[in-house]
Protein backbone atom coordinates (compact mmCIF):
# COMPACT_ATOMS: atom_id res chain seq x y z
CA UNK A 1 26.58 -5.87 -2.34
CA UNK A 2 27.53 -2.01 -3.32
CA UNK A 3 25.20 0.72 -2.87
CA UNK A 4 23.26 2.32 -5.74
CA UNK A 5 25.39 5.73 -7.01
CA UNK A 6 22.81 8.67 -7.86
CA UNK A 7 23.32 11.64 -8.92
CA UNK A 8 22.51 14.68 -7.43
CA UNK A 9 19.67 15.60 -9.16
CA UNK A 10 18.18 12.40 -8.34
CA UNK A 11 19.07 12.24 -5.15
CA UNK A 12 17.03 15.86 -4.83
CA UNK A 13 13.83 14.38 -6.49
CA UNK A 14 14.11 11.56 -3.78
CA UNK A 15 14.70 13.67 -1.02
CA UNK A 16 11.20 15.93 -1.94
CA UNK A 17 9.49 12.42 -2.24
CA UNK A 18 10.89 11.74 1.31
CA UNK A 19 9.73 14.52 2.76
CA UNK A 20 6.12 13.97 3.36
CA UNK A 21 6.94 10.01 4.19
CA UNK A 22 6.62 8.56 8.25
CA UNK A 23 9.62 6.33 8.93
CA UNK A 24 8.55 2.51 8.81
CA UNK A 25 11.72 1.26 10.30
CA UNK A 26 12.58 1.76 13.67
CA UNK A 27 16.07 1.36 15.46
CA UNK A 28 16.60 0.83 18.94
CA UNK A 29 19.24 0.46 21.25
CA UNK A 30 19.88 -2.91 20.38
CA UNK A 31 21.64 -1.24 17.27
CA UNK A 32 21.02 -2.97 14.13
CA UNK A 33 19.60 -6.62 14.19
CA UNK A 34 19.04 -9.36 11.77
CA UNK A 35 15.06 -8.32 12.29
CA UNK A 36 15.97 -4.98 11.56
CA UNK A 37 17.67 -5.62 8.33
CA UNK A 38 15.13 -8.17 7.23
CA UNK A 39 12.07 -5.44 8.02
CA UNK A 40 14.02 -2.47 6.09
CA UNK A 41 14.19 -5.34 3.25
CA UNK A 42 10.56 -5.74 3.36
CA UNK A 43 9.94 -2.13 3.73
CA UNK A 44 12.20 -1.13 0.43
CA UNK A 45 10.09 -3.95 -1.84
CA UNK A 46 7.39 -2.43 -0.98
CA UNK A 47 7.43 1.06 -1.36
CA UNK A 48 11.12 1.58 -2.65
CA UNK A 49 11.44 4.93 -0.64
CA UNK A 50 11.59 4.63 2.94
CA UNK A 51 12.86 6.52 6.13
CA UNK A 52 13.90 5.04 9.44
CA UNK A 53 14.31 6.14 12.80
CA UNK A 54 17.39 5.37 15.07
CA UNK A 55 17.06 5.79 18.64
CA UNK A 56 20.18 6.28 19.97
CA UNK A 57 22.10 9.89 20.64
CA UNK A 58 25.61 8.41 18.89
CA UNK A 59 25.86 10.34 15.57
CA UNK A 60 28.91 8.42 14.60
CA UNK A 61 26.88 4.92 15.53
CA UNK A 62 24.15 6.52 13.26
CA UNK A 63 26.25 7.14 10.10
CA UNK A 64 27.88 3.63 10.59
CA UNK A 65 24.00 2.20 10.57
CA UNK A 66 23.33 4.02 7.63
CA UNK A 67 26.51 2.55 5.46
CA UNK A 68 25.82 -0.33 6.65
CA UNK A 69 22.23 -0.68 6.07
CA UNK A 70 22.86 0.79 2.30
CA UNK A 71 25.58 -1.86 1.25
CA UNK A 72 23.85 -4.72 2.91
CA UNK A 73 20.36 -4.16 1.45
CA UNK A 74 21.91 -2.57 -2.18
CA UNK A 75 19.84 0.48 -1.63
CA UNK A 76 21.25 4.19 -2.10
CA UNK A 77 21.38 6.71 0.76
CA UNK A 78 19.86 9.36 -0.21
CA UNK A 79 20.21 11.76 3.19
CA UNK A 80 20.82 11.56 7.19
CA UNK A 81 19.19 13.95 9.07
CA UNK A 82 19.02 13.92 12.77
CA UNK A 83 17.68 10.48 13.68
CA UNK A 84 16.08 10.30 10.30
CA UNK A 85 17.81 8.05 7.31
CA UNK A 86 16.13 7.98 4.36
CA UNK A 87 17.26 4.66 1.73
CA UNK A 88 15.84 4.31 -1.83
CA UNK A 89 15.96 1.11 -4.25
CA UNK A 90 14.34 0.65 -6.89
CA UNK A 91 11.00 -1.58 -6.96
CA UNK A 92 11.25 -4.64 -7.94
CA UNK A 93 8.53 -5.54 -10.59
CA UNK A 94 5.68 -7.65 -10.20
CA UNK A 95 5.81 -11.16 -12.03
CA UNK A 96 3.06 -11.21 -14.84
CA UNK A 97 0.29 -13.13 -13.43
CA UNK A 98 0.51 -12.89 -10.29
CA UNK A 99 -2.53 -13.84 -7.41
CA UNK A 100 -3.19 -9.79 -6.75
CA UNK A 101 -3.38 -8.77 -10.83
CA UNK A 102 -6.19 -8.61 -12.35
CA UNK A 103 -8.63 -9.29 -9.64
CA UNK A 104 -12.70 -7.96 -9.98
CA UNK A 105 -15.46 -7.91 -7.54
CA UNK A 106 -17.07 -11.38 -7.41
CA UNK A 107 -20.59 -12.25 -6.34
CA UNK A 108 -21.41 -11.97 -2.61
CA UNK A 109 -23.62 -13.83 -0.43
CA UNK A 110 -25.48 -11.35 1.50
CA UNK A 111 -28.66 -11.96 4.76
CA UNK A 112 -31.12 -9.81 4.45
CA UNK A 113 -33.21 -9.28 7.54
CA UNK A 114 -37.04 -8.42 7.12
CA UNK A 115 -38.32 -7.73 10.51
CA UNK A 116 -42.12 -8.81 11.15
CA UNK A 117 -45.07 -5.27 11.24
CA UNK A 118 -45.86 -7.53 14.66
CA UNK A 119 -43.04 -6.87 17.30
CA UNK A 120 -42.47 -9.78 18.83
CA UNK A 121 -41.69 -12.35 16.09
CA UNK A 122 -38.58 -13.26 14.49
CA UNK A 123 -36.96 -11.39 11.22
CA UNK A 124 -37.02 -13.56 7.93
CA UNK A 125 -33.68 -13.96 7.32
CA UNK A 126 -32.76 -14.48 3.64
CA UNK A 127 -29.59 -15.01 1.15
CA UNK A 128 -29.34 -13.13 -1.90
CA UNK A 129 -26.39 -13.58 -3.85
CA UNK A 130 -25.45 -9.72 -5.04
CA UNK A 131 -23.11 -9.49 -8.26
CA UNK A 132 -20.32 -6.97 -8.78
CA UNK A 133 -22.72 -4.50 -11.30
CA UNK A 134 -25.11 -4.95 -8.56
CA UNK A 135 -26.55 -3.09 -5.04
CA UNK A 136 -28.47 -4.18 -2.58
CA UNK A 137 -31.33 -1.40 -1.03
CA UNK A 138 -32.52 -0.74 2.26
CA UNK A 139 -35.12 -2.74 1.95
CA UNK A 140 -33.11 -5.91 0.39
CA UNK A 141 -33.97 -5.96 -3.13
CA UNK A 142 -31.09 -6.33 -5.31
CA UNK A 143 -30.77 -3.63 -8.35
CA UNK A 144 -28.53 -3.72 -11.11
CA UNK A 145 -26.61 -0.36 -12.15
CA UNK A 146 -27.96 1.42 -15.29
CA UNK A 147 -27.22 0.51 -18.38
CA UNK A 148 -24.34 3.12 -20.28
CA UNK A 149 -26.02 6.03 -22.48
CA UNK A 150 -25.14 5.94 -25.68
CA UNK A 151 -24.77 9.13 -27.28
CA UNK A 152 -27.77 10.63 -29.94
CA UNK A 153 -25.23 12.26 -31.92
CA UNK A 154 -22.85 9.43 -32.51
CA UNK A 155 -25.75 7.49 -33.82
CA UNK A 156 -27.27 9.95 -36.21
CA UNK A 157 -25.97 10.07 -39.34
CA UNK A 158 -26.01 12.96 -41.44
């Protein structure tokens, strides 16, 4: 696969993005492995900017990783710094529908304890099913949230 060309101006804007990011990808002296490649794979779906961290003193061993790791994965190098690569593809986007769109609070089942005025009997344990518009209180009643307040003015008519 070849590498993603930027410009320079776009390569800037990614580098300021970088700047502030941790690397997620660590390289040891094993060099690059199939795990490695597979992880910085992982790592660009998910956030699309990443930096990694090679281990080893070699500079020239470092710029090889970083070609290499750029063509194989179809991401653009965006700088080399140190130990530090930093890599940049594009996300790619989410299929309509999918499990994690769309999702809202459900109802949950929650035990409420009521401990006994007398200390040496057992709590009264009870479920109460709380809603996503609801709260539960301190003392295990279940209240809803207030209703919106409609505006006086936007009612009035003149």
């Amino acid at each position: 696969m070849a590498q993603i060309q930027l410009t320079p101006t776009e390569r800037k804007a990614h580098r300021a993005e970088a700047h502030h990011l941790d690397p997620v990808v660590m390289i040891g002296g094993d060099g690059l492995t199939d795990a490695i490649r597979k992880e910085a794979d992982l790592a660009l779906n998910a956030h699309g900017l990443i930096k990694i961290r090679v281990l080893g003193d070699d500079r020239a061993a470092r710029e090889a990783i970083y070609q290499q790791l750029a063509d194989e994965l179809n991401a653009a190098p965006i700088q080399h710094i140190g130990k530090l690569l930093v890599l940049w593809r594009p996300k790619p986007a989410k299929e309509r529908g999918a499990p994690d769109e769309d999702r809202m609070a459900g109802p949950k089942d929650v035990k409420v304890l009521k401990y006994s005025k007398r200390g040496g009997q057992r709590p009264e344990v009870r479920v109460v099913r709380v809603l996503g518009n609801q709260r539960l209180t301190t003392g295990g009643k279940v209240k809803r949230s207030a209703p919106k307040q409609k505006s006086v003015k936007k009612g009035r008519s003149d």
